[in-house]
N, C-alpha and C. Protein backbone atom coordinates (compact mmCIF):
# COMPACT_ATOMS: atom_id res chain seq x y z
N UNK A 1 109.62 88.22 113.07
CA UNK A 1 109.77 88.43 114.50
C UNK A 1 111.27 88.49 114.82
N UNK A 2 111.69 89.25 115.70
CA UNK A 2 112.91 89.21 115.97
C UNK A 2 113.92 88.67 116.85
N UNK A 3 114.61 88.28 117.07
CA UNK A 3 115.33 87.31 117.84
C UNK A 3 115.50 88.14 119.18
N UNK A 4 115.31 86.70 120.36
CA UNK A 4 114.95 87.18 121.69
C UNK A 4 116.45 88.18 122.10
N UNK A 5 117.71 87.46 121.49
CA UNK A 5 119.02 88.45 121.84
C UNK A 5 119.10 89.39 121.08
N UNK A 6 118.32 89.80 120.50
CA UNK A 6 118.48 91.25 119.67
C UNK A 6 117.63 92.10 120.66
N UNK A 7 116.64 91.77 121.10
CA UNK A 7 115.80 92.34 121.54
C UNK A 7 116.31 92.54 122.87
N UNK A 8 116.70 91.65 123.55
CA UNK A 8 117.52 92.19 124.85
C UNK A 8 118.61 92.93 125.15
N UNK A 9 119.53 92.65 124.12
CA UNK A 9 120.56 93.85 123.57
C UNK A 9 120.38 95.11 123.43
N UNK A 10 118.96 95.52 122.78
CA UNK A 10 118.25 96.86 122.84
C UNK A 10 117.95 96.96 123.71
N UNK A 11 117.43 96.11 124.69
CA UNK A 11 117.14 97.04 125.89
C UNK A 11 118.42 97.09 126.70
N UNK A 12 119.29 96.39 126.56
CA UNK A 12 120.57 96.59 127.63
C UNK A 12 120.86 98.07 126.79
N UNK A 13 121.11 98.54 125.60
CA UNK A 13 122.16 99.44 125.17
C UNK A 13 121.01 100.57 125.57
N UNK A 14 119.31 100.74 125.21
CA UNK A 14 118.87 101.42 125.88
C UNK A 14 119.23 102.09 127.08
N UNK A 15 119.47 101.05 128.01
CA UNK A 15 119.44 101.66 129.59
C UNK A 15 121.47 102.26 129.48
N UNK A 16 122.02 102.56 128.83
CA UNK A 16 123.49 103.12 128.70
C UNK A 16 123.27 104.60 128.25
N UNK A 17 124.01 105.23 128.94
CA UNK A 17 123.89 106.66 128.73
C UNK A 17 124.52 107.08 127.20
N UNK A 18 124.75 108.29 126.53
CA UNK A 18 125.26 108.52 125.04
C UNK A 18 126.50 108.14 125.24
N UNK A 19 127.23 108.58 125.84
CA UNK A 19 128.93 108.09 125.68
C UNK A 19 129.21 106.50 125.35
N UNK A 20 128.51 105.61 126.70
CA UNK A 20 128.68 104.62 126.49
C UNK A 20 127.87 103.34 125.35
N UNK A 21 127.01 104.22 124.78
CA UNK A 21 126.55 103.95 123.95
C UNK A 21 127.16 104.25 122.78
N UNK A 22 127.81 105.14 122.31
CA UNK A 22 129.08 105.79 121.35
C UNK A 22 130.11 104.70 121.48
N UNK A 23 130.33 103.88 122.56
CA UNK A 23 131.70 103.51 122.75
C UNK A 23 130.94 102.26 122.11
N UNK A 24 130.11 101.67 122.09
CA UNK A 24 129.66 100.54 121.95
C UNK A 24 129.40 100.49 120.16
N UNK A 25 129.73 101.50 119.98
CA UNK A 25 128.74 101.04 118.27
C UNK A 25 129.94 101.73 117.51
N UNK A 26 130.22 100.99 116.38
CA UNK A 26 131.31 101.09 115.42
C UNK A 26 131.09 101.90 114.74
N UNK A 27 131.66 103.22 114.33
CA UNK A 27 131.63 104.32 113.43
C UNK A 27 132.40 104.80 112.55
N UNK A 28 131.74 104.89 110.97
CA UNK A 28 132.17 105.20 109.65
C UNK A 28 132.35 106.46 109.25
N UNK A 29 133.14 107.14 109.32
CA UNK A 29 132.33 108.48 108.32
C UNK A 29 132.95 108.55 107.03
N UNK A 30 132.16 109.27 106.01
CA UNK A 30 132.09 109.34 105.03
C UNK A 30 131.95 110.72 104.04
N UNK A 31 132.34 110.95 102.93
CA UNK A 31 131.68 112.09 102.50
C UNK A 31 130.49 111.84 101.98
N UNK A 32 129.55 113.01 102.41
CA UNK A 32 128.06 113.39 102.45
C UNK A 32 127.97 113.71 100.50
N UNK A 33 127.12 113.30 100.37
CA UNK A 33 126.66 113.88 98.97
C UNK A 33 125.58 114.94 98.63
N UNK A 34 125.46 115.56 97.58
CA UNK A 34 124.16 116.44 97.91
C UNK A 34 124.83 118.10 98.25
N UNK A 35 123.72 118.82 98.63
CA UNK A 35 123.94 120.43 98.61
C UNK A 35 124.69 120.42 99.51
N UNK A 36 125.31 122.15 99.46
CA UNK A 36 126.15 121.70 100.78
C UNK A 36 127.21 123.05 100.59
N UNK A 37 127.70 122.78 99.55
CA UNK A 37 128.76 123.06 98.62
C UNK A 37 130.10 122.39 98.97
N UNK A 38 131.35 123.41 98.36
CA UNK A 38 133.02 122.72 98.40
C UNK A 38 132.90 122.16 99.93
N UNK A 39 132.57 122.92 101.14
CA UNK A 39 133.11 122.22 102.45
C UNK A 39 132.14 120.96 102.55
N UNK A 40 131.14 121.02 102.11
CA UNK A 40 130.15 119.51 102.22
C UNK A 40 131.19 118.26 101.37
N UNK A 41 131.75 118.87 100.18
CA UNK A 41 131.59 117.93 99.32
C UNK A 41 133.26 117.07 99.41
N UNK A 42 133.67 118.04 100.21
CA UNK A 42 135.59 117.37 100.61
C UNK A 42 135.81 116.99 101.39
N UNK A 43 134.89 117.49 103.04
CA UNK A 43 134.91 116.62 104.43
C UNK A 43 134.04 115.55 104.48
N UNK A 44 134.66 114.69 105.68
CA UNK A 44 134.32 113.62 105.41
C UNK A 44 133.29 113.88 107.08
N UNK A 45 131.94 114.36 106.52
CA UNK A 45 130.99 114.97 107.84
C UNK A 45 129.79 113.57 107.53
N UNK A 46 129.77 112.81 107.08
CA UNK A 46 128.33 111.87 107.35
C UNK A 46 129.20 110.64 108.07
N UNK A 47 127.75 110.29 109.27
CA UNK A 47 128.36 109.70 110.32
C UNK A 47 126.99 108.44 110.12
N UNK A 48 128.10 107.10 109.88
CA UNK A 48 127.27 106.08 110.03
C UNK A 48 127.66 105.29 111.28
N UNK A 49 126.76 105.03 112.31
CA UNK A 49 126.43 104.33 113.16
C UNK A 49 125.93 102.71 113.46
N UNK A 50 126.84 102.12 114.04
CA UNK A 50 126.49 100.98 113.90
C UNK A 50 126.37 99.72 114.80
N UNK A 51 125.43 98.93 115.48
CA UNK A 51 125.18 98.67 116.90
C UNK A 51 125.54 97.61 116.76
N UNK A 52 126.59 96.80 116.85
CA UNK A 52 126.68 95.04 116.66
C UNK A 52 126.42 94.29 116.97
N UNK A 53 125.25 94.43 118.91
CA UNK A 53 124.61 93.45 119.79
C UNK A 53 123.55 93.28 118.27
N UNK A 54 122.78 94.17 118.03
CA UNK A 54 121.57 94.26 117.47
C UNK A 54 121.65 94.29 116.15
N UNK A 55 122.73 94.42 115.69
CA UNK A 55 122.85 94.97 113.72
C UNK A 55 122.13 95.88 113.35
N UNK A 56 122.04 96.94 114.13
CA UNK A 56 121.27 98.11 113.95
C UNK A 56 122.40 99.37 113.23
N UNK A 57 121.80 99.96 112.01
CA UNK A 57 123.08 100.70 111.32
C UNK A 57 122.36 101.77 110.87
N UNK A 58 122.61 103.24 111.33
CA UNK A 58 121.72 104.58 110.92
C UNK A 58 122.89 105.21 110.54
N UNK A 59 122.55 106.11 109.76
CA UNK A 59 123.30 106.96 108.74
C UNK A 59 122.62 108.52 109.01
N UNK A 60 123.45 109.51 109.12
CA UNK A 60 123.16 111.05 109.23
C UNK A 60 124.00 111.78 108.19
N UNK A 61 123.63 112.55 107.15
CA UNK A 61 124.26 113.45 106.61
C UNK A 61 123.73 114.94 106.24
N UNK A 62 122.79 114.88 106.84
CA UNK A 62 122.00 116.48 106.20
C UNK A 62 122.69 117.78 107.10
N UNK A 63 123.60 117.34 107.87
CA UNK A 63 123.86 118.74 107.96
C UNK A 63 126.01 118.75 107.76
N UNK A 64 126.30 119.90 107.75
CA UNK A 64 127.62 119.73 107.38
C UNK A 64 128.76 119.68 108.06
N UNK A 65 128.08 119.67 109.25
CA UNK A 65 129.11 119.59 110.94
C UNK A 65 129.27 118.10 111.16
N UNK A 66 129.90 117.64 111.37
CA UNK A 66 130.51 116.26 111.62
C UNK A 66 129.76 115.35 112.85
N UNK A 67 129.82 116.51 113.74
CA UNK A 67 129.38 116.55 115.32
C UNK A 67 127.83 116.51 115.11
N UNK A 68 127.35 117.40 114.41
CA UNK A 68 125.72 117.21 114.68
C UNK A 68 125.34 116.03 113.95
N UNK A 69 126.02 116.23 112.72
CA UNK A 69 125.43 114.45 112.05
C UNK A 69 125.96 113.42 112.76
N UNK A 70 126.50 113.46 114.10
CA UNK A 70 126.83 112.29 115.23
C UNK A 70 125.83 112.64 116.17
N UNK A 71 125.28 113.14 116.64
CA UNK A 71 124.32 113.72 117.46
C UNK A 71 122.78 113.29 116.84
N UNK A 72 122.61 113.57 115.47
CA UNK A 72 121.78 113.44 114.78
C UNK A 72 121.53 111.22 114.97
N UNK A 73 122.74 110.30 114.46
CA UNK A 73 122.62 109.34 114.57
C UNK A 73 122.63 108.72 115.44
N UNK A 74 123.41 109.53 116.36
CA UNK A 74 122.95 108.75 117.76
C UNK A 74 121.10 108.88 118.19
N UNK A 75 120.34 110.02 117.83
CA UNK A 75 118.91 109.74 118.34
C UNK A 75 118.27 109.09 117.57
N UNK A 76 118.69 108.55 116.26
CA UNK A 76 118.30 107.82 115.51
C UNK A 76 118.49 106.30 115.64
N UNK A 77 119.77 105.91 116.31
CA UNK A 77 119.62 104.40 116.95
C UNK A 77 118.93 104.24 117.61
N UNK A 78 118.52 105.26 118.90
CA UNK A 78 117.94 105.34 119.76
C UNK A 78 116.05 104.80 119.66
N UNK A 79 116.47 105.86 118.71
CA UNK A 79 114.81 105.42 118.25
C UNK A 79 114.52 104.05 117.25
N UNK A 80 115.29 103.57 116.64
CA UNK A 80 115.59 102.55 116.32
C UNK A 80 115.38 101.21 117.20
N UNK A 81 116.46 101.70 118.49
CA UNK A 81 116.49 100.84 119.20
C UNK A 81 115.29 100.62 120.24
N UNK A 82 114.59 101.61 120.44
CA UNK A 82 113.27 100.97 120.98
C UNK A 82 112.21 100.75 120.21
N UNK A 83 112.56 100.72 119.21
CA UNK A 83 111.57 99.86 118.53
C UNK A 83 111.57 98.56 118.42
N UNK A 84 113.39 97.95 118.67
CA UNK A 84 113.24 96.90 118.67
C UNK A 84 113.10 96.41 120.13
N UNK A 85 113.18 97.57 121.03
CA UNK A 85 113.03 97.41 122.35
C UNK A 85 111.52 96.51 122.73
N UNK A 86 110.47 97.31 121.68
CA UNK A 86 108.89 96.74 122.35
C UNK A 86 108.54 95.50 121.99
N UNK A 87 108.27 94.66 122.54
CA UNK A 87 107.61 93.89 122.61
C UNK A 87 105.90 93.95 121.59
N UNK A 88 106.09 93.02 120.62
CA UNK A 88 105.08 93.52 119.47
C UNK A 88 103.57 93.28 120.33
N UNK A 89 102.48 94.07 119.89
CA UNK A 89 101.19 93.73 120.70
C UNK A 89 100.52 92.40 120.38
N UNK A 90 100.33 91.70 120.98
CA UNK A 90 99.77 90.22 120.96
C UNK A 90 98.22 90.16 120.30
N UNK A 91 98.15 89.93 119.22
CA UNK A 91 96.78 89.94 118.47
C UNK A 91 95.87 88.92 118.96
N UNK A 92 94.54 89.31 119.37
CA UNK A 92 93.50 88.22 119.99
C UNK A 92 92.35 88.09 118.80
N UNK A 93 92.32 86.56 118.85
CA UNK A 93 91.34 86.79 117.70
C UNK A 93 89.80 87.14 118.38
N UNK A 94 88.99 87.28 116.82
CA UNK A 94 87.63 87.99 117.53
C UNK A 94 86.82 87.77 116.76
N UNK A 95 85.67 87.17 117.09
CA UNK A 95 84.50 86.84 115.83
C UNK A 95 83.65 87.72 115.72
N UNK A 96 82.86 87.22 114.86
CA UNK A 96 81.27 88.43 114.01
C UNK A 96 80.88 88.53 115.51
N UNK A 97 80.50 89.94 115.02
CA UNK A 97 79.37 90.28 116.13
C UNK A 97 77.91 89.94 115.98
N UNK A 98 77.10 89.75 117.08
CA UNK A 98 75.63 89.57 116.84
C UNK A 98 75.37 89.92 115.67
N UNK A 99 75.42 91.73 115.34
CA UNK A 99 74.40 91.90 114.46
C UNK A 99 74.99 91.51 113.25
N UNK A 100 76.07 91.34 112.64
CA UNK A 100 76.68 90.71 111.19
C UNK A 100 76.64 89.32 111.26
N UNK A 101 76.25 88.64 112.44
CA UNK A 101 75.68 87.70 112.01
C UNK A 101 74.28 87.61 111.44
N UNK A 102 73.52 88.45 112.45
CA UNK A 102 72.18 88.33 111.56
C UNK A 102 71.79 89.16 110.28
N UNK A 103 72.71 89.85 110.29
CA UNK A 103 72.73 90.63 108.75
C UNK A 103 72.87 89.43 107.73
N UNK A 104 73.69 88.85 107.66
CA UNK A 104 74.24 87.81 107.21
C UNK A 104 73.51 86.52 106.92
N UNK A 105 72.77 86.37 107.82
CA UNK A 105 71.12 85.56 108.06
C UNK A 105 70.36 86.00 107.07
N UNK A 106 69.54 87.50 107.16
CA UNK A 106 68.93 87.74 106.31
C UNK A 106 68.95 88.08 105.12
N UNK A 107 70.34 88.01 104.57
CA UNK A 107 71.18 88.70 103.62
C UNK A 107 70.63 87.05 102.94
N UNK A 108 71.12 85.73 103.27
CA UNK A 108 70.87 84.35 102.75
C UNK A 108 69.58 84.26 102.52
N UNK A 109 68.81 84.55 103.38
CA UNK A 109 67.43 84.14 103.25
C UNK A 109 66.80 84.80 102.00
N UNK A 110 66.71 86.32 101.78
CA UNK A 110 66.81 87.03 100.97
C UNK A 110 67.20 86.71 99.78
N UNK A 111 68.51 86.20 99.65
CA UNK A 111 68.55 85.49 98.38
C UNK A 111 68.26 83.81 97.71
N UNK A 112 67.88 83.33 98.73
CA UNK A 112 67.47 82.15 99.08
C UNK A 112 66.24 82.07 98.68
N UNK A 113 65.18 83.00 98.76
CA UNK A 113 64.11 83.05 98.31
C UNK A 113 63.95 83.94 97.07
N UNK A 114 64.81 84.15 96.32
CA UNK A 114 64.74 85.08 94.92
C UNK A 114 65.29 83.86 94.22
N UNK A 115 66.19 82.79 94.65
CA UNK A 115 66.61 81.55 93.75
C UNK A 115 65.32 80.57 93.65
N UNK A 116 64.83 80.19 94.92
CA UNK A 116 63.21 79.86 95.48
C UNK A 116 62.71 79.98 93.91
N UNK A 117 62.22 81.58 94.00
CA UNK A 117 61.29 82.15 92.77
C UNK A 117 61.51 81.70 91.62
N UNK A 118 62.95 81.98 91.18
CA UNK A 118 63.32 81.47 89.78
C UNK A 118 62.70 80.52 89.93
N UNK A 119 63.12 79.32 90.14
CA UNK A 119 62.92 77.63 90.35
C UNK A 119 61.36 77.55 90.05
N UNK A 120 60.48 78.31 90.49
CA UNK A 120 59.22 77.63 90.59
C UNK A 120 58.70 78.36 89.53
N UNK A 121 58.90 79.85 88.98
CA UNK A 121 58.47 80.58 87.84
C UNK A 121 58.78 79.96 86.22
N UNK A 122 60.07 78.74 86.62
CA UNK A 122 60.57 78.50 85.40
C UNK A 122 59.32 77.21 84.42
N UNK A 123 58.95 76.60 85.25
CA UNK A 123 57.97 75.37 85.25
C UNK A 123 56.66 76.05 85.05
N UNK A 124 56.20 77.04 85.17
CA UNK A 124 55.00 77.24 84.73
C UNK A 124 54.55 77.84 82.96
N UNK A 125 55.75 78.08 82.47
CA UNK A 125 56.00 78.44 81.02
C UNK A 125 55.33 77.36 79.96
């Protein structure tokens, strides 16, 4: 479960528009690995993102523009971040229903009376 100030943090950085959400989260970039070719493999275009209310940290490199793999991680905190935004669904417990109970009934009895049988078939030998 996650801590109540993480969770409120996501929703505060939620309700902040992209800029100020950019201003808020510490950013790495890096060179991207992978296809691409020479301009992939010498700029430094992968953009890691990183939220410090929440310790939330997404990484973008699939494309070779600098700008879209910032674009790219920013909807990726985003979505990140409301996840830690929701509130998990509250599980209610729930018992057998009627009929698995009486399935369950006759399911015993049923074998209850085949142990029955043994027992009394064994003594007449």
């Amino acid at each position: 479960m996650t801590a109540p100030s993480r969770t409120e943090a996501a929703r505060r950085a939620l309700a902040l528009d992209d800029l100020a959400l950019i201003r808020e989260c510490e950013h790495e970039f890096f060179t991207a690995r992978g296809p691409g070719g020479q301009h992939r493999n010498k700029t430094a275009t992968g953009v890691r993102l990183t939220h410090p209310a929440t310790e939330l940290s997404v990484t973008a490199t699939e494309r070779r523009s600098q700008a879209m793999n910032r674009r790219i991680a920013l909807q990726r905190l985003r979505g990140a971040l409301r996840v830690l935004a929701t509130p998990p669904k509250v599980r209610r417990k729930t018992g057998p229903t009627e009929a698995s109970r009486r399935r369950r009934r006759e399911e015993k009895k049923r074998l209850s009376a085949k142990k029955s049988a043994r027992r009394t078939n064994f003594g007449d030998s």
